[in-house]
PDB file of N, CA and C in Angstrom:
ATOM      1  N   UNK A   1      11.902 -16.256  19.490  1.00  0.00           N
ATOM      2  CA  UNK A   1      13.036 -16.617  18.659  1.00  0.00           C
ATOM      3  C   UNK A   1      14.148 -15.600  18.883  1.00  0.00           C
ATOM      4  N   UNK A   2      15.216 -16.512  18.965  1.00  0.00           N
ATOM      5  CA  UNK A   2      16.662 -15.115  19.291  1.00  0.00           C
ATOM      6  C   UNK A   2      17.467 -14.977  17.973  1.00  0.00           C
ATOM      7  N   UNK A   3      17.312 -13.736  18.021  1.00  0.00           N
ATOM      8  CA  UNK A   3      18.314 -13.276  16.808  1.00  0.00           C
ATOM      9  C   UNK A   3      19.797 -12.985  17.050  1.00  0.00           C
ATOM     10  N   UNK A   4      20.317 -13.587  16.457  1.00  0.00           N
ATOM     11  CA  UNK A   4      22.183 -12.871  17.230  1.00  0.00           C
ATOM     12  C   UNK A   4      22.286 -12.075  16.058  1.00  0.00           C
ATOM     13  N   UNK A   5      23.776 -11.564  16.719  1.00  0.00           N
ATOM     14  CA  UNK A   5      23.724 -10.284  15.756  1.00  0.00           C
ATOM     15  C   UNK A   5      24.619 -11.002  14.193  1.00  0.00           C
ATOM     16  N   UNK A   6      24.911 -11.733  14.230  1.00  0.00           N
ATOM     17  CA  UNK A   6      24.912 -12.655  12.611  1.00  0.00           C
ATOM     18  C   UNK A   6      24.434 -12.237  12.216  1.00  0.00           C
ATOM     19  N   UNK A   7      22.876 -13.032  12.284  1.00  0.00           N
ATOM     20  CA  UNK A   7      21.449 -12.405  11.798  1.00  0.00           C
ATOM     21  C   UNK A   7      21.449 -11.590  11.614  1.00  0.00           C
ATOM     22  N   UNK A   8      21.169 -10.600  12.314  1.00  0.00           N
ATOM     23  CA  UNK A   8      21.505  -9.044  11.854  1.00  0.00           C
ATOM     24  C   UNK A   8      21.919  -8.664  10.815  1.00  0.00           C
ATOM     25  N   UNK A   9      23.632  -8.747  10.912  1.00  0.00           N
ATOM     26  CA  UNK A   9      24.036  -8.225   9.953  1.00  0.00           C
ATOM     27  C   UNK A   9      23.642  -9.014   8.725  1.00  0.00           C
ATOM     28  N   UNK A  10      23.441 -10.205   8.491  1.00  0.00           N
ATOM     29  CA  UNK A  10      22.974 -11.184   7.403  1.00  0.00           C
ATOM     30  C   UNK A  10      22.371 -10.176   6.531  1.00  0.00           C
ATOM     31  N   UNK A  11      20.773 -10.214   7.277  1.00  0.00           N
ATOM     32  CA  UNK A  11      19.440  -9.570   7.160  1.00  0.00           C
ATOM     33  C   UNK A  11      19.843  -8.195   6.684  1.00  0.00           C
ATOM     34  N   UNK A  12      20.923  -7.166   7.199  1.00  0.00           N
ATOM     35  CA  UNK A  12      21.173  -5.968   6.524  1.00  0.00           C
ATOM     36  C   UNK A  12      21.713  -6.602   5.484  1.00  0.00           C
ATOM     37  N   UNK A  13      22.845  -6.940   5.271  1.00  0.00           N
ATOM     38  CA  UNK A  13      23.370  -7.099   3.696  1.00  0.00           C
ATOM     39  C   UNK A  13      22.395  -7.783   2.910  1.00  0.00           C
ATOM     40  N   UNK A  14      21.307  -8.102   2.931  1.00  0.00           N
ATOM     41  CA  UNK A  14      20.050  -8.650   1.914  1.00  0.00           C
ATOM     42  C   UNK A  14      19.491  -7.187   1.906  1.00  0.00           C
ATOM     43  N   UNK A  15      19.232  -6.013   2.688  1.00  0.00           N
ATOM     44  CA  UNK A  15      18.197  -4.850   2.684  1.00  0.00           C
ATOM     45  C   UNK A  15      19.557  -4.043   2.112  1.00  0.00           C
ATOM     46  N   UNK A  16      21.208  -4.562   2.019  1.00  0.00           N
ATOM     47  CA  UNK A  16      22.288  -3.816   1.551  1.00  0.00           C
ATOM     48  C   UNK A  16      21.603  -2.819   2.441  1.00  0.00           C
ATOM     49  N   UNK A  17      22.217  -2.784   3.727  1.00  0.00           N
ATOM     50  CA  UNK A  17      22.681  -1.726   4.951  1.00  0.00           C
ATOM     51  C   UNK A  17      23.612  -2.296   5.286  1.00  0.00           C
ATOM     52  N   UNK A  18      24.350  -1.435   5.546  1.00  0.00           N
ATOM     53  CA  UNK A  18      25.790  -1.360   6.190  1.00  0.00           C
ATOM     54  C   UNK A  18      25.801  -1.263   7.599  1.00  0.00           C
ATOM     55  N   UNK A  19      25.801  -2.273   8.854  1.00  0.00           N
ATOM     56  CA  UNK A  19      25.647  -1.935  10.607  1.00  0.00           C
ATOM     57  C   UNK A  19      27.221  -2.143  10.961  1.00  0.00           C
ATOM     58  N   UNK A  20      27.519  -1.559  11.948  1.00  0.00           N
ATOM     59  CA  UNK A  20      29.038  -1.370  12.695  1.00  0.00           C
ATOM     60  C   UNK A  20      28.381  -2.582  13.993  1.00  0.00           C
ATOM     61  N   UNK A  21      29.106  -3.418  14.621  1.00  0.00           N
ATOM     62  CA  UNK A  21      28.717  -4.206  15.617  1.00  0.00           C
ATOM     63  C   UNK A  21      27.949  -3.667  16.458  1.00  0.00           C
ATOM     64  N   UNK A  22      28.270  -2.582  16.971  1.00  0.00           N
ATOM     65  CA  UNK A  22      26.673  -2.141  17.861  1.00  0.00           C
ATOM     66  C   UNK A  22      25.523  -1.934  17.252  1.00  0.00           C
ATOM     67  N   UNK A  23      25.581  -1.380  15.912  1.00  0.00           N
ATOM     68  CA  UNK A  23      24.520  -1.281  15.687  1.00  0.00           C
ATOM     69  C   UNK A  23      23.799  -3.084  15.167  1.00  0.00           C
ATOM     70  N   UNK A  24      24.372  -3.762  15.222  1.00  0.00           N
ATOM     71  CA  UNK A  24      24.095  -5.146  14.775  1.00  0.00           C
ATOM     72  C   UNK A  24      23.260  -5.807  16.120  1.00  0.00           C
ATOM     73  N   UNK A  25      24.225  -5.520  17.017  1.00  0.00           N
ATOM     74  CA  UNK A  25      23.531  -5.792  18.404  1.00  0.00           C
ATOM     75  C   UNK A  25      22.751  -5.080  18.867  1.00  0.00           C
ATOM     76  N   UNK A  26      22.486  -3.484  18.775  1.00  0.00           N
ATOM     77  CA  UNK A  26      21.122  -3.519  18.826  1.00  0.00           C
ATOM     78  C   UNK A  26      19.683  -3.947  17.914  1.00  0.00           C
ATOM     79  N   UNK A  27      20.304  -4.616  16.604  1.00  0.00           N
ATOM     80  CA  UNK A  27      19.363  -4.578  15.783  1.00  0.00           C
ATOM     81  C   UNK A  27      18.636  -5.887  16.383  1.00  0.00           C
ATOM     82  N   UNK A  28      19.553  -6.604  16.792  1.00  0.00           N
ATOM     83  CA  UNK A  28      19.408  -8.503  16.978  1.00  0.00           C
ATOM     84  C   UNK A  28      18.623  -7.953  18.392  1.00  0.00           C
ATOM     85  N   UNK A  29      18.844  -7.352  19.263  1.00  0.00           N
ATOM     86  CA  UNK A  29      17.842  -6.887  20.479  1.00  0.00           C
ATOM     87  C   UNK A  29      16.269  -6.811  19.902  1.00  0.00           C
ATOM     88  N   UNK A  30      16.279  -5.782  19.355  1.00  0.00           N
ATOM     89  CA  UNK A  30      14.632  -5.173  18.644  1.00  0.00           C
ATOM     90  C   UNK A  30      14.383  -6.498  17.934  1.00  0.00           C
ATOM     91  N   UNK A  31      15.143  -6.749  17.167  1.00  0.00           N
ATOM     92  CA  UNK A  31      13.842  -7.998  15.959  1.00  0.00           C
ATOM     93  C   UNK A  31      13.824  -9.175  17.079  1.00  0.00           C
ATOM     94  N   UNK A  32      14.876  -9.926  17.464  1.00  0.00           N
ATOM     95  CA  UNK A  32      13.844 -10.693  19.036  1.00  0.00           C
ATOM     96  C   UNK A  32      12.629 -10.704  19.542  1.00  0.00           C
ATOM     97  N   UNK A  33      12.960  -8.575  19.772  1.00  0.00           N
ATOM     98  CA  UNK A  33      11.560  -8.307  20.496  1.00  0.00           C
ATOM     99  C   UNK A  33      10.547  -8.083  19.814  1.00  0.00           C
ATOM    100  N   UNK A  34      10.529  -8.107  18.715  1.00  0.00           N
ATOM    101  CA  UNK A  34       9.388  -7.873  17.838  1.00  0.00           C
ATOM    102  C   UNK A  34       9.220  -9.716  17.055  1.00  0.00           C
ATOM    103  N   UNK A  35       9.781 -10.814  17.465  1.00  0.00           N
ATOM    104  CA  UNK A  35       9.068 -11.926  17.350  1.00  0.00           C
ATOM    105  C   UNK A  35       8.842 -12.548  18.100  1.00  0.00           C
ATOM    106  N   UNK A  36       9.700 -11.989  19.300  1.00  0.00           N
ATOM    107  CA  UNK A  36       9.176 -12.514  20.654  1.00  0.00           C
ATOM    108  C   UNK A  36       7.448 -11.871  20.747  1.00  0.00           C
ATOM    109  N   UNK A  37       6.955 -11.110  20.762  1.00  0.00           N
ATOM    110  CA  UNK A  37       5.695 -10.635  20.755  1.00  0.00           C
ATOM    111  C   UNK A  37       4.967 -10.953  19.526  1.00  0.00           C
ATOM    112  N   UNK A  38       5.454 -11.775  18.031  1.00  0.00           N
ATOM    113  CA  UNK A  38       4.790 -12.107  17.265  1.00  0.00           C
ATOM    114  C   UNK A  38       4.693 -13.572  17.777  1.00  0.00           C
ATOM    115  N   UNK A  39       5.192 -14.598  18.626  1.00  0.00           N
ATOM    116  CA  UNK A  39       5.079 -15.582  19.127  1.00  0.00           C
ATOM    117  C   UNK A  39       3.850 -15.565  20.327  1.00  0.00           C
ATOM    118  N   UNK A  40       4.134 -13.845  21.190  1.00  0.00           N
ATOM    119  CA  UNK A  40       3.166 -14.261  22.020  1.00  0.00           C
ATOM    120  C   UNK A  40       1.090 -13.981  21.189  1.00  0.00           C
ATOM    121  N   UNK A  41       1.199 -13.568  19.948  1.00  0.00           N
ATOM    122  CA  UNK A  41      -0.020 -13.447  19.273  1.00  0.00           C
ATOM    123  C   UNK A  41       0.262 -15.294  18.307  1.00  0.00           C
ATOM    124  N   UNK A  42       0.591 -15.870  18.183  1.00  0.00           N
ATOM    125  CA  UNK A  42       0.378 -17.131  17.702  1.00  0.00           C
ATOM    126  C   UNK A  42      -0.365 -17.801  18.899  1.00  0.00           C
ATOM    127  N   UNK A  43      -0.013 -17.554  19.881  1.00  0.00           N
ATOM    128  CA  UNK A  43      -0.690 -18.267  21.200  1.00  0.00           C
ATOM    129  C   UNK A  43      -1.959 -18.259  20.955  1.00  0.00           C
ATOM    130  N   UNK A  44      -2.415 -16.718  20.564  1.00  0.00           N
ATOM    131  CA  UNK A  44      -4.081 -16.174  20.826  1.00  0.00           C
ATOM    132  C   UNK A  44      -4.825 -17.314  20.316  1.00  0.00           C
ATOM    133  N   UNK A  45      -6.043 -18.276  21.119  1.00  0.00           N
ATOM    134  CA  UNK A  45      -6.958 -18.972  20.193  1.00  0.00           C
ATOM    135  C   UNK A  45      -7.955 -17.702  19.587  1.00  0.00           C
ATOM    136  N   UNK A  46      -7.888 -17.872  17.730  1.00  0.00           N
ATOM    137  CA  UNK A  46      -8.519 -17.337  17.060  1.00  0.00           C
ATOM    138  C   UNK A  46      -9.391 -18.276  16.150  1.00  0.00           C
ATOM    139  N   UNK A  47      -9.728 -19.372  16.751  1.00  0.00           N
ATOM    140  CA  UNK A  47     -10.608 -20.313  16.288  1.00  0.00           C
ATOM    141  C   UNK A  47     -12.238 -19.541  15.673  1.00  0.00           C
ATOM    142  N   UNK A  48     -12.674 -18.932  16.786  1.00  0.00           N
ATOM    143  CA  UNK A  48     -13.955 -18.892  16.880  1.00  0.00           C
ATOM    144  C   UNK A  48     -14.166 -16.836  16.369  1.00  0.00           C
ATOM    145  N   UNK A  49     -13.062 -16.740  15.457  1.00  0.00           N
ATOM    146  CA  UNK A  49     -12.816 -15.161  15.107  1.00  0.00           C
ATOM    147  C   UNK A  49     -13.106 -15.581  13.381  1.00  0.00           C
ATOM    148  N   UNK A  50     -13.957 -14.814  13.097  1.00  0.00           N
ATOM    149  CA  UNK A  50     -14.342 -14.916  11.600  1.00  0.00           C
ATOM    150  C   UNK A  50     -13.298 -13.705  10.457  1.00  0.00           C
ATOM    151  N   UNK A  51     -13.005 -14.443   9.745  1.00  0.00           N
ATOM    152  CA  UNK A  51     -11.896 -13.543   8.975  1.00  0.00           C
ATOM    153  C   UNK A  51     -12.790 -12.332   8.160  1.00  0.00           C
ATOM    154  N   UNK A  52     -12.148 -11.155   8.420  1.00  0.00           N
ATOM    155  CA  UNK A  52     -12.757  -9.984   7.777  1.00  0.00           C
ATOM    156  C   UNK A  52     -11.692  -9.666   6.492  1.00  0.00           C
ATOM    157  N   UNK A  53     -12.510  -8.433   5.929  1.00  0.00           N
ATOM    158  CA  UNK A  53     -11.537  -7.602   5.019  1.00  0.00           C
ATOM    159  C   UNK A  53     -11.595  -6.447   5.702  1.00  0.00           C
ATOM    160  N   UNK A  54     -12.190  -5.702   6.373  1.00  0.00           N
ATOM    161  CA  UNK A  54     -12.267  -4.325   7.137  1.00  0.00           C
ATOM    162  C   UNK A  54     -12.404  -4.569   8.531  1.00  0.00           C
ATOM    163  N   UNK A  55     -12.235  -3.784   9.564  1.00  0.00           N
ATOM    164  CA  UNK A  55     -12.096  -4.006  10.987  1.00  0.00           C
ATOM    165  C   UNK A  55     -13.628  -3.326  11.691  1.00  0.00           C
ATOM    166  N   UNK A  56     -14.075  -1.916  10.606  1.00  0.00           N
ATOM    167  CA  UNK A  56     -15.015  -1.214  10.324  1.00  0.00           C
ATOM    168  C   UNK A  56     -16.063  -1.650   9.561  1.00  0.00           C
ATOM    169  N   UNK A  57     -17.743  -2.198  10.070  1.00  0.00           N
ATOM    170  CA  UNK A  57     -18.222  -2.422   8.509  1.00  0.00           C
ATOM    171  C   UNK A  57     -18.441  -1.830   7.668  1.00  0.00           C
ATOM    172  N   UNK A  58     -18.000  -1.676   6.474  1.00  0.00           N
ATOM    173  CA  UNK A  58     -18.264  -1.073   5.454  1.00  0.00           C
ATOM    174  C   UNK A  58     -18.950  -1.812   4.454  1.00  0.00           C
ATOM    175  N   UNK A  59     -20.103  -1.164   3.599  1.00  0.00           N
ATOM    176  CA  UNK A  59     -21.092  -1.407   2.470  1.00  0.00           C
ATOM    177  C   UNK A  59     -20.884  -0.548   1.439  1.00  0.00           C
ATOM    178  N   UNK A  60     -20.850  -0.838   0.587  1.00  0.00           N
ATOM    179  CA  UNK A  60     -20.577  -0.609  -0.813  1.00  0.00           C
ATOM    180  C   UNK A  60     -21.911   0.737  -1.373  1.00  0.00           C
ATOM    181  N   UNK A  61     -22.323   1.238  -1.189  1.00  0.00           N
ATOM    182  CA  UNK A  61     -23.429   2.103  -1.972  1.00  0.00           C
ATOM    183  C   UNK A  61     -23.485   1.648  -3.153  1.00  0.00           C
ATOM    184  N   UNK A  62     -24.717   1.014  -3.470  1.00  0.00           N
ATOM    185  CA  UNK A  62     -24.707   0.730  -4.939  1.00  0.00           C
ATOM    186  C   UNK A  62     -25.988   1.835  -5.452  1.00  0.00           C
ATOM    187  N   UNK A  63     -25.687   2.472  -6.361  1.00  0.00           N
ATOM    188  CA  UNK A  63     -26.581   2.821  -7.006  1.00  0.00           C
ATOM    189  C   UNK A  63     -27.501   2.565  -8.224  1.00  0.00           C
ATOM    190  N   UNK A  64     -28.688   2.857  -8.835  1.00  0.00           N
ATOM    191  CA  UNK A  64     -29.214   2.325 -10.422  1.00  0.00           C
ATOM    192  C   UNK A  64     -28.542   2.878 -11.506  1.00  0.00           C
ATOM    193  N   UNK A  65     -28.103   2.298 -12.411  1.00  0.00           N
ATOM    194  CA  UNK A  65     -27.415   2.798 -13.599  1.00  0.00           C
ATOM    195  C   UNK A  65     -28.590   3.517 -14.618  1.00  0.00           C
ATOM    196  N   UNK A  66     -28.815   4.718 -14.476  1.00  0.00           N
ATOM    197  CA  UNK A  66     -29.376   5.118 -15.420  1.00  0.00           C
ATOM    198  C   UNK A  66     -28.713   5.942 -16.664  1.00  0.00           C
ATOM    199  N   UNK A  67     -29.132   5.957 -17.766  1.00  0.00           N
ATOM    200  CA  UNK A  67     -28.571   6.393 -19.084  1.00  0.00           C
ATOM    201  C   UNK A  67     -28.999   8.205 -18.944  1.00  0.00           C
ATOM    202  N   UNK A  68     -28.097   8.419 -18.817  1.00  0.00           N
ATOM    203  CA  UNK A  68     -28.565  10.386 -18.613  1.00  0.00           C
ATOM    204  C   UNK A  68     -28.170  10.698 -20.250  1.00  0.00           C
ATOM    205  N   UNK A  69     -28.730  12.009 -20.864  1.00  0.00           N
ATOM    206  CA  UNK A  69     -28.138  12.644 -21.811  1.00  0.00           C
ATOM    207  C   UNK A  69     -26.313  13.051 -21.528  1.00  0.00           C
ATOM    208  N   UNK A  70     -25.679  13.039 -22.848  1.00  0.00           N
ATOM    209  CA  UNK A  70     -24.570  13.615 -22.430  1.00  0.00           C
ATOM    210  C   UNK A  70     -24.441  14.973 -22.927  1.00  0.00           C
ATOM    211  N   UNK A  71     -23.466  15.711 -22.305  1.00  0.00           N
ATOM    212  CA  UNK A  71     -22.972  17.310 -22.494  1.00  0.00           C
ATOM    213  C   UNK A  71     -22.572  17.321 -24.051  1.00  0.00           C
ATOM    214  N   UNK A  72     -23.170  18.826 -23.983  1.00  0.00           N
ATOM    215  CA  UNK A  72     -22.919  19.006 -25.558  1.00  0.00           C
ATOM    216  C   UNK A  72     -20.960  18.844 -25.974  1.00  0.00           C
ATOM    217  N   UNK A  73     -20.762  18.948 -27.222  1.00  0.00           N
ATOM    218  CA  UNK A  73     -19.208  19.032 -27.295  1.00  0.00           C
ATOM    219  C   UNK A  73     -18.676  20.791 -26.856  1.00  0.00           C
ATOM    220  N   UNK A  74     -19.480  21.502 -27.065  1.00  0.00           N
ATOM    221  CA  UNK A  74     -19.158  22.369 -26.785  1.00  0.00           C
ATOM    222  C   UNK A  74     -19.447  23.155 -25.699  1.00  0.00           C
ATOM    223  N   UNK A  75     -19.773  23.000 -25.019  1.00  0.00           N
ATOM    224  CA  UNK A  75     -19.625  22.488 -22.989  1.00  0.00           C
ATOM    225  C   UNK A  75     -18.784  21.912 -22.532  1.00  0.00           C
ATOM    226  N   UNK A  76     -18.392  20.757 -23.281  1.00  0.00           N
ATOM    227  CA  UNK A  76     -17.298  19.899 -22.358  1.00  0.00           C
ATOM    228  C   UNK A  76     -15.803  20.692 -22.985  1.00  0.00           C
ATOM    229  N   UNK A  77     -15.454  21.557 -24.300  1.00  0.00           N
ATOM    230  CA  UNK A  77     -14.386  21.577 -24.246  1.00  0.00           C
ATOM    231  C   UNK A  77     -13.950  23.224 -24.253  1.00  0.00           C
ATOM    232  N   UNK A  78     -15.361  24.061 -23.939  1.00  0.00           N
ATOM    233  CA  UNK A  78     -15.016  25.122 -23.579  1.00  0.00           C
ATOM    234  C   UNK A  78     -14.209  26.078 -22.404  1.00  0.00           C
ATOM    235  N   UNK A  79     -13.471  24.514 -21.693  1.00  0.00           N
ATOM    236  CA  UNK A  79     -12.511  25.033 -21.237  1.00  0.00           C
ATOM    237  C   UNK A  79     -11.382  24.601 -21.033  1.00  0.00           C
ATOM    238  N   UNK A  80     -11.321  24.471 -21.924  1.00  0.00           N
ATOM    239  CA  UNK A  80      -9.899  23.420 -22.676  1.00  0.00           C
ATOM    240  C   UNK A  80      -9.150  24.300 -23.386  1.00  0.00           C
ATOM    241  N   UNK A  81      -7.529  24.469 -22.817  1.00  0.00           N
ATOM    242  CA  UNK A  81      -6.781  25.205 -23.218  1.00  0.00           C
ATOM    243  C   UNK A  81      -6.415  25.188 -24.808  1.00  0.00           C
ATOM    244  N   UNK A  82      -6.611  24.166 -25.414  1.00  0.00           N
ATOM    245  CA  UNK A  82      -7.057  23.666 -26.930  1.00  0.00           C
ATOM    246  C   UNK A  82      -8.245  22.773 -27.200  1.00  0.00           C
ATOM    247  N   UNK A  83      -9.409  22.844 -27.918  1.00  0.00           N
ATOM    248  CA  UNK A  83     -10.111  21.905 -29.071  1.00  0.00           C
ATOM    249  C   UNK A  83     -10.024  22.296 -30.542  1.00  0.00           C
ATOM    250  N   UNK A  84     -10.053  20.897 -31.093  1.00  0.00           N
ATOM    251  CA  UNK A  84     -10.177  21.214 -32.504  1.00  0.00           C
ATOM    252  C   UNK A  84     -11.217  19.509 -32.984  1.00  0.00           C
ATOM    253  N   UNK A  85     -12.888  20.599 -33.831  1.00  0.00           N
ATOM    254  CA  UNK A  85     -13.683  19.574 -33.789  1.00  0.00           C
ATOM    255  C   UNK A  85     -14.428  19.396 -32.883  1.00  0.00           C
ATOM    256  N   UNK A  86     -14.530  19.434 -31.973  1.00  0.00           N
ATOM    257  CA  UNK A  86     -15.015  19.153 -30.387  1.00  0.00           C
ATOM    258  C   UNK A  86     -14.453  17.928 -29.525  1.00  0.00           C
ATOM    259  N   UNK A  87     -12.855  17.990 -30.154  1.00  0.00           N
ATOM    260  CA  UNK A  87     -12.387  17.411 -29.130  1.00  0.00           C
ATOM    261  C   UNK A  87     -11.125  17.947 -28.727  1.00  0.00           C
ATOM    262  N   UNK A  88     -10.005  17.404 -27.501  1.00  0.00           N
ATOM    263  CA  UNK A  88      -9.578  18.320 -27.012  1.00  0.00           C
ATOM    264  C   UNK A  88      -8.154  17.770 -27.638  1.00  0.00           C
ATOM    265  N   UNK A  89      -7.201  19.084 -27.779  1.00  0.00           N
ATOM    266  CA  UNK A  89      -6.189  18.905 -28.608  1.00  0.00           C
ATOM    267  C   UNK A  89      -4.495  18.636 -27.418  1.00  0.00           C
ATOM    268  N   UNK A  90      -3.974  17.731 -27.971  1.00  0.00           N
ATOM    269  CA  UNK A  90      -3.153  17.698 -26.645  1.00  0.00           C
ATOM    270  C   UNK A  90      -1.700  17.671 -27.110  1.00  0.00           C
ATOM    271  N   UNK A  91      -0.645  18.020 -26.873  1.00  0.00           N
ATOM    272  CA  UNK A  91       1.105  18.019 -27.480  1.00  0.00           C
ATOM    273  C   UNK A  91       1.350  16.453 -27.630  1.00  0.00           C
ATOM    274  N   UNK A  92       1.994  16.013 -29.012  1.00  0.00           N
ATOM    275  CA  UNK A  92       2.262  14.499 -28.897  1.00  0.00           C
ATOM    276  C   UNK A  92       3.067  14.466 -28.249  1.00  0.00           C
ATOM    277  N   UNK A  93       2.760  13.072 -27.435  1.00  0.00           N
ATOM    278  CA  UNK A  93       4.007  12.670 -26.326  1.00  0.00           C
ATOM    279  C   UNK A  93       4.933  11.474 -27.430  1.00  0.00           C
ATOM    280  N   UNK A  94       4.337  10.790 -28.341  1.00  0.00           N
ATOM    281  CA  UNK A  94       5.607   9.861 -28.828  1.00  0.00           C
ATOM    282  C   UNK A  94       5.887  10.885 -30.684  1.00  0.00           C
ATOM    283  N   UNK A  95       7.439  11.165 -30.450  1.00  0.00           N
ATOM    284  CA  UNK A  95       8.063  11.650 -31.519  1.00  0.00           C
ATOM    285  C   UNK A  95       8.210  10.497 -32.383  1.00  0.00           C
TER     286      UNK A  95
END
């Protein structure tokens, strides 16, 4: 597909960029060439290509949910620049 530099500039004033005519004409050069090469991957038969989510296989680690004891309160907030109670004290954010 050919882009003239119309296009171009079109396509900038929607992204609001500002191109001077050369830079319009080189822009309409590059995006050509970058659908000219998205035309030549439509060609590819990908019939017999199974759609992934990763390119890498990846598996999930699942582990057993077991119920552990939890930390005392005074473990978890002994290092907490404030507690009060055994829980941790924080500056209000809404006045």
């Amino acid at each position: 597909m050919k882009i003239t530099s119309e296009d171009a500039k079109k396509i900038a004033r929607l992204a609001r960029l500002r191109l001077s005519d050369s830079e319009a004409a080189k822009a309409s050069e590059e995006l050509s060439a970058i659908l000219g090469y998205v035309e030549k991957l439509n060609q590819l038969d990908v019939s017999k290509v199974e759609p992934l989510a990763h390119v890498v296989p990846a598996k999930t680690p699942f582990r057993e949910d077991k119920v552990t004891s939890d930390f005392p309160k005074a473990e978890v907030t002994a290092n907490a620049p404030e507690a009060e109670q055994g829980m941790f004290r924080v500056p209000p954010v809404i006045e």
